[in-house]
C-alpha atoms as a PDB file:
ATOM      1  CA  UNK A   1     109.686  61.807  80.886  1.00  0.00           C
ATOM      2  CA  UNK A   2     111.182  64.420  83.671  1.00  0.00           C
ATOM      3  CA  UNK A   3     115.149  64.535  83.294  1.00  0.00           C
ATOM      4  CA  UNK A   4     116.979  64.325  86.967  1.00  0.00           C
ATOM      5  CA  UNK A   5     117.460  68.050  87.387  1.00  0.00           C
ATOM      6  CA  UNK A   6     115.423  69.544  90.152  1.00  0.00           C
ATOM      7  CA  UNK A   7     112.272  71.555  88.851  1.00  0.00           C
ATOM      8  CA  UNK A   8     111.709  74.943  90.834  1.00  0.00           C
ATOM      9  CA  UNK A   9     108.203  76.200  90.250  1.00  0.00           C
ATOM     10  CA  UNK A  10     107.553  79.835  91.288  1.00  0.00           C
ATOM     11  CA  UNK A  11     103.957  81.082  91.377  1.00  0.00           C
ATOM     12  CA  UNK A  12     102.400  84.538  91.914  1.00  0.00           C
ATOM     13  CA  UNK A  13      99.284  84.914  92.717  1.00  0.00           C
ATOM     14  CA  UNK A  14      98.115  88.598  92.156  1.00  0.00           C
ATOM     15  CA  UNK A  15      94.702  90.218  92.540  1.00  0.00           C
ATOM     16  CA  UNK A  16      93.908  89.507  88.888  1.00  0.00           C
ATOM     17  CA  UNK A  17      96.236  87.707  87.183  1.00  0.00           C
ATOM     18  CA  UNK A  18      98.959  84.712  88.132  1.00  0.00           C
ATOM     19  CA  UNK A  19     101.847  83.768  86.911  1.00  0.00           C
ATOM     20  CA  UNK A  20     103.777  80.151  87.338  1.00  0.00           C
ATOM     21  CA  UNK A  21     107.160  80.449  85.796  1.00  0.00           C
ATOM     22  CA  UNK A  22     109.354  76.554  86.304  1.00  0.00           C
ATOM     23  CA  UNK A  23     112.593  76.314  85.598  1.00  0.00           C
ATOM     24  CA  UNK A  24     115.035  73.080  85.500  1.00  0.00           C
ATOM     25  CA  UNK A  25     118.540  74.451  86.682  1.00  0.00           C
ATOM     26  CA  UNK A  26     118.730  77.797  84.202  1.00  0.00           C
ATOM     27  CA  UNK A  27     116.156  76.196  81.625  1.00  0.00           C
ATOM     28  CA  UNK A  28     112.435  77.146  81.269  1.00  0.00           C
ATOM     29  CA  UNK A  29     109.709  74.449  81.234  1.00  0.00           C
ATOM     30  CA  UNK A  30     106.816  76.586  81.579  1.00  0.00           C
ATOM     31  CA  UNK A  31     105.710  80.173  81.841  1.00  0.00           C
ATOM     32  CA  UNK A  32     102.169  80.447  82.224  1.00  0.00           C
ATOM     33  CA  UNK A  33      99.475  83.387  82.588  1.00  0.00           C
ATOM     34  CA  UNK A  34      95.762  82.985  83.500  1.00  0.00           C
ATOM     35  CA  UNK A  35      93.209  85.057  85.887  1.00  0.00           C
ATOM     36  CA  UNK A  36      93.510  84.564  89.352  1.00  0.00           C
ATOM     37  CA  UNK A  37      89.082  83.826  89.485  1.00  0.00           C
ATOM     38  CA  UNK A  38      88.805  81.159  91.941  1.00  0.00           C
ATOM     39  CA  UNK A  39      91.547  81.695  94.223  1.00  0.00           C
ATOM     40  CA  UNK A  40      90.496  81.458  98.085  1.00  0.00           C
ATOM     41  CA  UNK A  41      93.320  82.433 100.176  1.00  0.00           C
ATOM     42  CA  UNK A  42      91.167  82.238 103.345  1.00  0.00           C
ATOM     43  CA  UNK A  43      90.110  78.283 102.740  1.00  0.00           C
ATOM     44  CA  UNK A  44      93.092  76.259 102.895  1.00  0.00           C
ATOM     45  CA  UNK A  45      92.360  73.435 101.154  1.00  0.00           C
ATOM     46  CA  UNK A  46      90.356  75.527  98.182  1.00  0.00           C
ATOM     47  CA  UNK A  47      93.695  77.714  98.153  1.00  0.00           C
ATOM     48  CA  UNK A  48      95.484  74.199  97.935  1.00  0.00           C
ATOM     49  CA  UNK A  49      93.230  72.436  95.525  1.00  0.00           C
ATOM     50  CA  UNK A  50      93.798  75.555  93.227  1.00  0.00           C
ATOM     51  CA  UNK A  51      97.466  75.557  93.099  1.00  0.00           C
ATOM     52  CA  UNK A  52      97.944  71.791  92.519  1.00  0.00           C
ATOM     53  CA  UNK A  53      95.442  72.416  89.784  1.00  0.00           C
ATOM     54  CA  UNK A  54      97.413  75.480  88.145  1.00  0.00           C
ATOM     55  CA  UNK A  55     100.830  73.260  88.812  1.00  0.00           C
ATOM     56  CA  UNK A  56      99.164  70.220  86.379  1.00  0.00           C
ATOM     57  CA  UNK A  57      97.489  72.380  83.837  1.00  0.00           C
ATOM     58  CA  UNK A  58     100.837  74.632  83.233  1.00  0.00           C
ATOM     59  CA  UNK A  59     103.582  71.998  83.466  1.00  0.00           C
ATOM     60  CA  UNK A  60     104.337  70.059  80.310  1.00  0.00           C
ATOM     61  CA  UNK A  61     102.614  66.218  80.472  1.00  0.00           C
ATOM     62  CA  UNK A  62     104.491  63.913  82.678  1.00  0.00           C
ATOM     63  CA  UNK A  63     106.371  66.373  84.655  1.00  0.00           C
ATOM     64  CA  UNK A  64     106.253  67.080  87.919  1.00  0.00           C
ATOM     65  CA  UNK A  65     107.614  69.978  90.617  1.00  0.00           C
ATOM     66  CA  UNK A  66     110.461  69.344  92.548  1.00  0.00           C
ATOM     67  CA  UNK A  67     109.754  72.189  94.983  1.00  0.00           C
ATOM     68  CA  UNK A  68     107.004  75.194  94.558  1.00  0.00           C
ATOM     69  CA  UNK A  69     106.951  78.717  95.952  1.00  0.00           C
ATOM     70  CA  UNK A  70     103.764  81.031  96.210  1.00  0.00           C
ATOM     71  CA  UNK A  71     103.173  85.037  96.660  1.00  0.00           C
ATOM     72  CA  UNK A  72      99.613  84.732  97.652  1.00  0.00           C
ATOM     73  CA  UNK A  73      97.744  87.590  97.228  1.00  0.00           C
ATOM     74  CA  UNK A  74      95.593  88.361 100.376  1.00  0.00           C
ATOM     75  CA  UNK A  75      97.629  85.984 102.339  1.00  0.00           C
ATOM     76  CA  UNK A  76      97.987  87.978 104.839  1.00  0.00           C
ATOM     77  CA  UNK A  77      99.302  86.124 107.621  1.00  0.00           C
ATOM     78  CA  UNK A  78     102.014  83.962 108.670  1.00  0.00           C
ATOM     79  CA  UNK A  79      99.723  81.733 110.273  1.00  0.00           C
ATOM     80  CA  UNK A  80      97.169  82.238 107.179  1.00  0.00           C
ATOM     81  CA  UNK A  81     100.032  81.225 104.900  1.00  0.00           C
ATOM     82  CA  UNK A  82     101.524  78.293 106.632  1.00  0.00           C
ATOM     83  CA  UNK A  83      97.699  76.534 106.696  1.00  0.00           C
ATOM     84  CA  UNK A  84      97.842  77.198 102.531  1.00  0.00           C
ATOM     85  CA  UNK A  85     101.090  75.362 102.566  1.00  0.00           C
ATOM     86  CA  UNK A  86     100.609  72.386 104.841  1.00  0.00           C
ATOM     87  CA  UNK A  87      97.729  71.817 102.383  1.00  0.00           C
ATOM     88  CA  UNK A  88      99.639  72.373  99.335  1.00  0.00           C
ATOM     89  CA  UNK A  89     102.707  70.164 100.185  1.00  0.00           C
ATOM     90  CA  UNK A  90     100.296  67.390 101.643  1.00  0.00           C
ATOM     91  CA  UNK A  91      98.835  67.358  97.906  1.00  0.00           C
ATOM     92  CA  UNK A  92     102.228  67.720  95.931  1.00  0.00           C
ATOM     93  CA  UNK A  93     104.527  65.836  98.327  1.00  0.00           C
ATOM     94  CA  UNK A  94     107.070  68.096  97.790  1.00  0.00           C
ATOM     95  CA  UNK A  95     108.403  71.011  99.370  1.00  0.00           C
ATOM     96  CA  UNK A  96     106.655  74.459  99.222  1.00  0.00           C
ATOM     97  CA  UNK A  97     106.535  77.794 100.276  1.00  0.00           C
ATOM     98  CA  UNK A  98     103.281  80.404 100.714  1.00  0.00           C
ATOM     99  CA  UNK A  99     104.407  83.849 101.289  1.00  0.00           C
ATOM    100  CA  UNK A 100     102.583  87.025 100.536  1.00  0.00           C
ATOM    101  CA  UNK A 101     102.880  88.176  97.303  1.00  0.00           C
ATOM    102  CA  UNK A 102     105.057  91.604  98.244  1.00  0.00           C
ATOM    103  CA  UNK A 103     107.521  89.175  99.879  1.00  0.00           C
ATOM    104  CA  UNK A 104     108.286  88.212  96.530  1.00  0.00           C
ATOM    105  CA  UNK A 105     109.929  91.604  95.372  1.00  0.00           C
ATOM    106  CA  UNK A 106     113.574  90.892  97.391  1.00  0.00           C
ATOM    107  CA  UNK A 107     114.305  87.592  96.268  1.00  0.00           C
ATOM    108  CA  UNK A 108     113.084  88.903  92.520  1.00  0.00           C
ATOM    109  CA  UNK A 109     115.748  91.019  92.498  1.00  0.00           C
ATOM    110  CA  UNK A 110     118.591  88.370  93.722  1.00  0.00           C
ATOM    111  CA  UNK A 111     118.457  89.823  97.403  1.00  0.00           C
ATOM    112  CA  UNK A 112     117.930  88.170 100.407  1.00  0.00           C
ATOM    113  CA  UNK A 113     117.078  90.880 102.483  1.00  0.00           C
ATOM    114  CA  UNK A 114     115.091  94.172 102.272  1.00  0.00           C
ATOM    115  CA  UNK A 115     111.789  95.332 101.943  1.00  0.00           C
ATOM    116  CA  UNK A 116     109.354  95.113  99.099  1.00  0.00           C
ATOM    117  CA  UNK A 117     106.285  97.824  98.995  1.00  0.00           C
ATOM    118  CA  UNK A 118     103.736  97.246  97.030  1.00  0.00           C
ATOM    119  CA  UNK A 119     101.395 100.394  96.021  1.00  0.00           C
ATOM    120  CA  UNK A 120      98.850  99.211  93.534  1.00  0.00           C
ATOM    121  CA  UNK A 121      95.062  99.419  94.319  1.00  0.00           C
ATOM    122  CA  UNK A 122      96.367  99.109  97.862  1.00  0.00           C
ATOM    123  CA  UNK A 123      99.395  99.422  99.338  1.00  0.00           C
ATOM    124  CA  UNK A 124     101.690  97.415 102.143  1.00  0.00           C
ATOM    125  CA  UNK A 125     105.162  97.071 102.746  1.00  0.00           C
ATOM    126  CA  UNK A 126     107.003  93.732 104.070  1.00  0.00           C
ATOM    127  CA  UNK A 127     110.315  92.462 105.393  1.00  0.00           C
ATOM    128  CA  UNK A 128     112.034  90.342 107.578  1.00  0.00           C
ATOM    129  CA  UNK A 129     113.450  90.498 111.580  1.00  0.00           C
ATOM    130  CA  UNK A 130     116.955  88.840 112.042  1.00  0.00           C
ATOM    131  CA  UNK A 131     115.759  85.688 112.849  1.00  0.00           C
ATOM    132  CA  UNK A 132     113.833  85.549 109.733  1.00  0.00           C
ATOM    133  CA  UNK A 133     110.718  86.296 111.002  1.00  0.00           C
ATOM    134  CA  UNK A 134     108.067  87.662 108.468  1.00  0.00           C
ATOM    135  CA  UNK A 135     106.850  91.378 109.162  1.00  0.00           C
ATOM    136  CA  UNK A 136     104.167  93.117 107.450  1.00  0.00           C
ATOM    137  CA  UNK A 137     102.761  96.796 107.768  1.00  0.00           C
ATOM    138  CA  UNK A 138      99.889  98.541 106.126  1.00  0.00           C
ATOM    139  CA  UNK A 139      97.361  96.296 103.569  1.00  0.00           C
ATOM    140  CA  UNK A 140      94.479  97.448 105.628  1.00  0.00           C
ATOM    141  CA  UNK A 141      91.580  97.555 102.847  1.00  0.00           C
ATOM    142  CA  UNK A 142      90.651 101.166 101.144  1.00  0.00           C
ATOM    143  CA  UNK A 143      88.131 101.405 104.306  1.00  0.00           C
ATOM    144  CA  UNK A 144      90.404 101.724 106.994  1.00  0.00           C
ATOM    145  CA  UNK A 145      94.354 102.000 105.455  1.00  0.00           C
ATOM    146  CA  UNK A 146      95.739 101.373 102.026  1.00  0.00           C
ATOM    147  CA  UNK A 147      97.488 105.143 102.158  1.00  0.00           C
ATOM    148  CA  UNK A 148      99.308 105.814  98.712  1.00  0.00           C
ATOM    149  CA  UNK A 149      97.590 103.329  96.792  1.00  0.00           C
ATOM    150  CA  UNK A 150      94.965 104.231  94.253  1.00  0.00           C
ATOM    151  CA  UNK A 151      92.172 103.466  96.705  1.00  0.00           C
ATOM    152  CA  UNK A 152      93.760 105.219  99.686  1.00  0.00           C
ATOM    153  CA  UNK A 153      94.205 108.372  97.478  1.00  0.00           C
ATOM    154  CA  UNK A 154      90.632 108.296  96.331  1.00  0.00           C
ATOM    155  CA  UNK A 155      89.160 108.375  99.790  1.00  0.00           C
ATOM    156  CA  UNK A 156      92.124 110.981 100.847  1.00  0.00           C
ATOM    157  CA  UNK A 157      91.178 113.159  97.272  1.00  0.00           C
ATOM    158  CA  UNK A 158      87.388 112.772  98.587  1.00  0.00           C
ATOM    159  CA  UNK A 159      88.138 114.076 102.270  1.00  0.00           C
ATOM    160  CA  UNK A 160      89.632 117.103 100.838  1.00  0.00           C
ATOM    161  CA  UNK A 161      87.531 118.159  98.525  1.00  0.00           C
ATOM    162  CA  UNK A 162      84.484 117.524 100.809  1.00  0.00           C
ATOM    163  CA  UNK A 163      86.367 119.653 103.239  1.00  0.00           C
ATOM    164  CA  UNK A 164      86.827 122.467 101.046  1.00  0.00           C
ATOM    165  CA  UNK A 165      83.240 122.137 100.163  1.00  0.00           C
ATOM    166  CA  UNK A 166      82.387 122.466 103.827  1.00  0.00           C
ATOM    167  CA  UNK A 167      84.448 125.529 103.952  1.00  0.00           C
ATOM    168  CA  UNK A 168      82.409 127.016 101.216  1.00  0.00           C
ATOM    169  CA  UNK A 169      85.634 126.896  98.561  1.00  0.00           C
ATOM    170  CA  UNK A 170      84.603 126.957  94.821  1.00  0.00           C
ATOM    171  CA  UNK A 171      84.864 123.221  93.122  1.00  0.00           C
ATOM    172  CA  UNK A 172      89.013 123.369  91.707  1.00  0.00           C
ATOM    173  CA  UNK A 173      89.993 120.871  89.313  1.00  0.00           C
ATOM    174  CA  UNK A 174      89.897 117.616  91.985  1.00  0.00           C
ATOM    175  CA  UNK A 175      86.464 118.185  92.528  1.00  0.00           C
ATOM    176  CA  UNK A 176      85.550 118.395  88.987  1.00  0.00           C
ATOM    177  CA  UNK A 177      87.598 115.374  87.977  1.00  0.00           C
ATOM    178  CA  UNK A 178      86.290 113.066  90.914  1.00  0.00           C
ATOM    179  CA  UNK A 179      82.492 114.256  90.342  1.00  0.00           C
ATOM    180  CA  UNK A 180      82.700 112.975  86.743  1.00  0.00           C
ATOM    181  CA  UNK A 181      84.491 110.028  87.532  1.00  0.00           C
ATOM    182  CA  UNK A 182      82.034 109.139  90.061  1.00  0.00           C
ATOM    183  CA  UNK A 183      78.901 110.047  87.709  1.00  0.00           C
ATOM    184  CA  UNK A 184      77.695 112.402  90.142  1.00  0.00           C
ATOM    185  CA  UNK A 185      76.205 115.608  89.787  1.00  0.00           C
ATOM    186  CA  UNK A 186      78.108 117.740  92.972  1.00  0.00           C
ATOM    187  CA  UNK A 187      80.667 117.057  95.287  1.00  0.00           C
ATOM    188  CA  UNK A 188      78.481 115.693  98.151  1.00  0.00           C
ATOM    189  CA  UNK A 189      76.912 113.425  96.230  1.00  0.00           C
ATOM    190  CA  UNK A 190      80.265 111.739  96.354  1.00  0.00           C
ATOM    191  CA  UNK A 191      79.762 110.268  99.576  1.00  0.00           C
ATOM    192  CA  UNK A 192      76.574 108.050  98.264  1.00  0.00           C
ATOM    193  CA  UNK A 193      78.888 107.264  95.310  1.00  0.00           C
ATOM    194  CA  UNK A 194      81.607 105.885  97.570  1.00  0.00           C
ATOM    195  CA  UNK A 195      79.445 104.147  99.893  1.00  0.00           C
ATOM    196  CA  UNK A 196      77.241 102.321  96.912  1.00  0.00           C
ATOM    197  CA  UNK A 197      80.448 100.496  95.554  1.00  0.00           C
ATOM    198  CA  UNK A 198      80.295  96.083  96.349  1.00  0.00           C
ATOM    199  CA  UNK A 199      84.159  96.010  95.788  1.00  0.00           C
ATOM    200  CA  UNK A 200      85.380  99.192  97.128  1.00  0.00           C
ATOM    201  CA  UNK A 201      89.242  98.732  96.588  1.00  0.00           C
ATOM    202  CA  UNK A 202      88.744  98.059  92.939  1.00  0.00           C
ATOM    203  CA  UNK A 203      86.237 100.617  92.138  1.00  0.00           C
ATOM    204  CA  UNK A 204      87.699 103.261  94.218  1.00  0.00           C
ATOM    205  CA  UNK A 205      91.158 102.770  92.505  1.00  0.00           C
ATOM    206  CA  UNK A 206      90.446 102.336  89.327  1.00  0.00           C
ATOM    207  CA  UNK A 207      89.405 106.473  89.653  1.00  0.00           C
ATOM    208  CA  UNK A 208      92.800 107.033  91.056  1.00  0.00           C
ATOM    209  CA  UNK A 209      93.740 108.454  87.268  1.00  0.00           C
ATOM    210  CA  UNK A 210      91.644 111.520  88.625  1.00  0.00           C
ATOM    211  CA  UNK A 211      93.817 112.403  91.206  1.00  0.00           C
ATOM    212  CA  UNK A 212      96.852 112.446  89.229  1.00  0.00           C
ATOM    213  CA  UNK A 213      94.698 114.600  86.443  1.00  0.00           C
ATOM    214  CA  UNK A 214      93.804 117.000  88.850  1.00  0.00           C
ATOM    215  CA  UNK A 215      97.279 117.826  89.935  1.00  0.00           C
ATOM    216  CA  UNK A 216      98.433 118.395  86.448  1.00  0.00           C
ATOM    217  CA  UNK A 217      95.179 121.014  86.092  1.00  0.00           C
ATOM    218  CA  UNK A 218      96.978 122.545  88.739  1.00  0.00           C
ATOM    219  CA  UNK A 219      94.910 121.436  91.459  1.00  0.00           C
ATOM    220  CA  UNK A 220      96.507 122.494  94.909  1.00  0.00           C
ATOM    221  CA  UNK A 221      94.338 120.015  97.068  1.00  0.00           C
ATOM    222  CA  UNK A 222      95.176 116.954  94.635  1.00  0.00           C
ATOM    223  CA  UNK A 223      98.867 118.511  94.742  1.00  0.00           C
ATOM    224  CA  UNK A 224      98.929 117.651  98.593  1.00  0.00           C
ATOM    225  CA  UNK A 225      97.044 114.517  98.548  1.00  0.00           C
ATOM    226  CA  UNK A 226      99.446 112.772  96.048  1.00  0.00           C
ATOM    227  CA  UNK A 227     102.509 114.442  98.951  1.00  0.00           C
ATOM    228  CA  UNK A 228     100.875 112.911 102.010  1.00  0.00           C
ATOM    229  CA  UNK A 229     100.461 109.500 100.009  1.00  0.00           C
ATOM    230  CA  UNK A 230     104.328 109.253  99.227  1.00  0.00           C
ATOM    231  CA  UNK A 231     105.063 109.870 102.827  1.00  0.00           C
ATOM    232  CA  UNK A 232     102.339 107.531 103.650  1.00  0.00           C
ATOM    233  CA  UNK A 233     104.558 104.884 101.980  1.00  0.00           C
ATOM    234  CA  UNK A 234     107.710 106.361 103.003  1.00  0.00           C
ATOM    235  CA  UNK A 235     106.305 106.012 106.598  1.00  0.00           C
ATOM    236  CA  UNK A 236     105.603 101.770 106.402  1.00  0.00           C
ATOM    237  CA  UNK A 237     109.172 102.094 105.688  1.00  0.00           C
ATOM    238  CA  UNK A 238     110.419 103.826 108.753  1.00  0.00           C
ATOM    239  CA  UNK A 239     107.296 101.617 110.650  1.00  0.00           C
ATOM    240  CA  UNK A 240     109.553  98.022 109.118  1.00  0.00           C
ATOM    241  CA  UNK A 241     113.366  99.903 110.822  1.00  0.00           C
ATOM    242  CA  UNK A 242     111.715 100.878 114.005  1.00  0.00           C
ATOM    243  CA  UNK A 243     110.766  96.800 114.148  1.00  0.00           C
ATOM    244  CA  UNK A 244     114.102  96.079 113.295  1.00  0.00           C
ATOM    245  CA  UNK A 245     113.628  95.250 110.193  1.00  0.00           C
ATOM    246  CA  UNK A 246     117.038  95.798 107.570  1.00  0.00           C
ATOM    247  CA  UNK A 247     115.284  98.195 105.337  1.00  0.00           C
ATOM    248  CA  UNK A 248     118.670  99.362 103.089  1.00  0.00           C
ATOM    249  CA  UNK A 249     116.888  98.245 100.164  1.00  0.00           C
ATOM    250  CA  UNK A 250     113.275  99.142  99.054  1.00  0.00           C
ATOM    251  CA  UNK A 251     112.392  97.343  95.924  1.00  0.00           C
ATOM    252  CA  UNK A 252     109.336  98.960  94.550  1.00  0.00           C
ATOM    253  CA  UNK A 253     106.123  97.672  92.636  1.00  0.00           C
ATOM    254  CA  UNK A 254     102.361  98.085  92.002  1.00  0.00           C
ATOM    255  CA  UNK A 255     100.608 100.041  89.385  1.00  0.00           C
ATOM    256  CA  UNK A 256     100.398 103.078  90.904  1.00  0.00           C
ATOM    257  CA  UNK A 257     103.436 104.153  92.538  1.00  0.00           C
ATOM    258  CA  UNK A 258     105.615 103.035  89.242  1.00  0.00           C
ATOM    259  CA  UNK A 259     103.154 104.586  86.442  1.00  0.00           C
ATOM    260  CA  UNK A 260     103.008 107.913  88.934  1.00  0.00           C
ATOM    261  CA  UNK A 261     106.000 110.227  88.863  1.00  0.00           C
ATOM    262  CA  UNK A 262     104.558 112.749  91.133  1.00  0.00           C
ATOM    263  CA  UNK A 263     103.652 110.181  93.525  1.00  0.00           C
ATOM    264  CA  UNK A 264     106.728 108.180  93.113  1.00  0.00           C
ATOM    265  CA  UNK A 265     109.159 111.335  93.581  1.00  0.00           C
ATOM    266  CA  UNK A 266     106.916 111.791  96.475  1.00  0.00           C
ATOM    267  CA  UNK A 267     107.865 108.614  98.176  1.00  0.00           C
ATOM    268  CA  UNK A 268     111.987 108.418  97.433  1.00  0.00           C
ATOM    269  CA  UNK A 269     111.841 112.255  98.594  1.00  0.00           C
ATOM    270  CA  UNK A 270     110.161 111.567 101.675  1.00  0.00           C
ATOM    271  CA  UNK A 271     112.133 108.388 102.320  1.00  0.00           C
ATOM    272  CA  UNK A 272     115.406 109.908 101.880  1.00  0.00           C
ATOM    273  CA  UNK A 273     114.647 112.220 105.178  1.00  0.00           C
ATOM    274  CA  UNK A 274     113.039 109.636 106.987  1.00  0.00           C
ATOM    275  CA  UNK A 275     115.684 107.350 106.412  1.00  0.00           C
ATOM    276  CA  UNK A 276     118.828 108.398 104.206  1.00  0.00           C
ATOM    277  CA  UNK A 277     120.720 105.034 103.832  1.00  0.00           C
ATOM    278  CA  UNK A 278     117.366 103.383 102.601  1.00  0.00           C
ATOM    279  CA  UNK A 279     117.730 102.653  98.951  1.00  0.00           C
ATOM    280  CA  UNK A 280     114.283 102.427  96.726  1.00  0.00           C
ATOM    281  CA  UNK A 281     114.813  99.845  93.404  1.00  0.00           C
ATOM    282  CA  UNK A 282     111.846  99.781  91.331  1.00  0.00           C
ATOM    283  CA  UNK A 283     111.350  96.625  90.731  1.00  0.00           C
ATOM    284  CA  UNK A 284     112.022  96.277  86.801  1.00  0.00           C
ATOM    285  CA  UNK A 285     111.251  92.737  85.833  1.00  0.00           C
ATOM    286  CA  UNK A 286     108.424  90.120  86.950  1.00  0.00           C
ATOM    287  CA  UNK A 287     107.843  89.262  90.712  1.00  0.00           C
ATOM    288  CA  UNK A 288     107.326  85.603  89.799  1.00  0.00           C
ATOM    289  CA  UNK A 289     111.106  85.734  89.940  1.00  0.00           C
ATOM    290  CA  UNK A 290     110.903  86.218  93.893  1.00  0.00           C
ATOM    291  CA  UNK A 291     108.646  82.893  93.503  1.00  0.00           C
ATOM    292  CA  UNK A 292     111.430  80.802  91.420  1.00  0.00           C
ATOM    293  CA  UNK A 293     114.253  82.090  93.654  1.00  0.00           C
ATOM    294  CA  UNK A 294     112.115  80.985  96.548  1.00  0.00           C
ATOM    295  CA  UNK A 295     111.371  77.198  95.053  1.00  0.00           C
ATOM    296  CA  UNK A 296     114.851  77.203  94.211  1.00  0.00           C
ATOM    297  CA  UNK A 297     116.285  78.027  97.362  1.00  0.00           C
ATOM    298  CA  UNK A 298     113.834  74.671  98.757  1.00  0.00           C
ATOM    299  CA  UNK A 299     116.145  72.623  97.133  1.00  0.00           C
ATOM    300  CA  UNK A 300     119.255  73.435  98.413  1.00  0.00           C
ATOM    301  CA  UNK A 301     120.248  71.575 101.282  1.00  0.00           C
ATOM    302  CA  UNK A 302     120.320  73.197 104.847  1.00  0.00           C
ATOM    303  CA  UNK A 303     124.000  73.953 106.498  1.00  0.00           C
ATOM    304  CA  UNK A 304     124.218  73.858 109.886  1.00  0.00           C
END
């Protein structure tokens, strides 16, 4: 049987893996890891259905959650969210949250306000107004945004070699890299390449590697493409202030900008002009944290 302290359940919901973490006052009850296959932000009550069956499968028999907290990848809307959690709290009868899963990064690091920026496969950056109103820049798709993550610098890397093609510059060492990742015989069979792929964030940025490769050849072009995606995310930044958005602390995450020192130095260089008192915090632990903090802060009661 469940004791009488409150159980916080956090859950994040990434593009390929989530993570549930409970805890009862300081003490774990579960911490649990499985693929995120099935998950349908866009459908409410699948999104819902999915949850409530994650909660049952990863707490302990006979226990239930006193409050739960989601960062929902691909929720990427306020309104988009709020349907998830009507849905999930009509199922659980208890309070929730659904957030996106960036605006986990703040509260994962014990702050309550900031901005967390995300540059993984894709890249966006999200914080909050005074009023507490969610705001969230970039996370356009590798098509039409995504700047600085490993997608975004694919398409960029692309662009410039095909324009130093066009200008009738010998293949350097991005060219090379990016025609062998794609499998391709010459740089502009790399358009067909790019075009051909059925999930174009994932396959473009898992070739991101190739960018980074190419500037350690020595490759000017992929030099310049890694710059302009640091001040890509330096610039979602400065996009979240001129909102009015408190942006003194950027904690940091995603599998790009944290694994890429050239990309990252980038980013805190370009930052630091754009906005000096801004203070980047890569995020060192796990961003189910932000989802625990959340549940937890469910169950305090409101002060007027």
């Amino acid at each position: 049987m469940q004791d009488s302290t409150p159980l916080a359940v956090g859950i994040d919901v990434g593009g390929t893996k989530t993570h549930l973490r409970a805890r009862a006052g300081t003490g774990s009850v579960a911490d649990h890891v499985r693929t995120s296959s099935g998950w349908r932000p866009h459908d409410p009550v699948a999104a819902a259905a999915w949850l409530t069956a994650l909660v049952h499968d990863a707490l302990p028999s006979g226990t239930r959650p006193s409050a739960v907290a989601v960062g929902g990848h691909a929720c990427e809307t306020p309104r988009q969210c709020e349907a998830v959690r009507v849905a999930l709290q009509e199922r659980l009868q208890v309070p929730c949250l659904v957030v996106g899963d960036a605006e986990l990064l703040v509260p994962a690091v014990g702050l309550d306000n900031g901005v967390g920026l995300v540059a993984g496969t894709g890249s966006v950056a999200v914080g909050r107004l005074a009023d507490g109103s969610p705001v969230q820049v970039g996370g356009w798709g590798a098509v039409l945004g995504d700047e600085g993550g490993g997608a975004g610098l694919v398409r960029e890397a692309a662009r410039a070699v095909w324009a130093a093609h066009d200008r009738g510059e010998a293949p350097d060492a991005l060219a090379d890299r990016l025609v062998a990742a794609f499998g391709v015989s010459e740089v502009p069979a790399l358009g067909a390449a790019l075009e051909s792929a059925t999930d174009v964030s994932a396959e473009w940025g898992r070739h991101a590697p190739a960018v980074f490769a190419a500037a350690e050849d020595g490759s000017l072009i992929a030099g310049e493409v890694i710059a302009d995606g640091g001040r890509a995310l330096a610039a979602l930044v400065v996009r979240l202030a001129e909102r009015g958005v408190f942006v003194d602390d950027v904690v940091i995450a995603g599998s790009t900008v944290l694994a890429q020192p050239t990309l990252y130095e980038a980013f805190a260089s370009a930052l630091a002009a754009a906005l000096p008192s801004a203070r980047p915090r890569p995020l060192d632990g796990a961003p189910v944290e932000g989802a625990v903090a959340l549940a937890q802060s469910l169950l305090r009661p409101v002060t007027r």
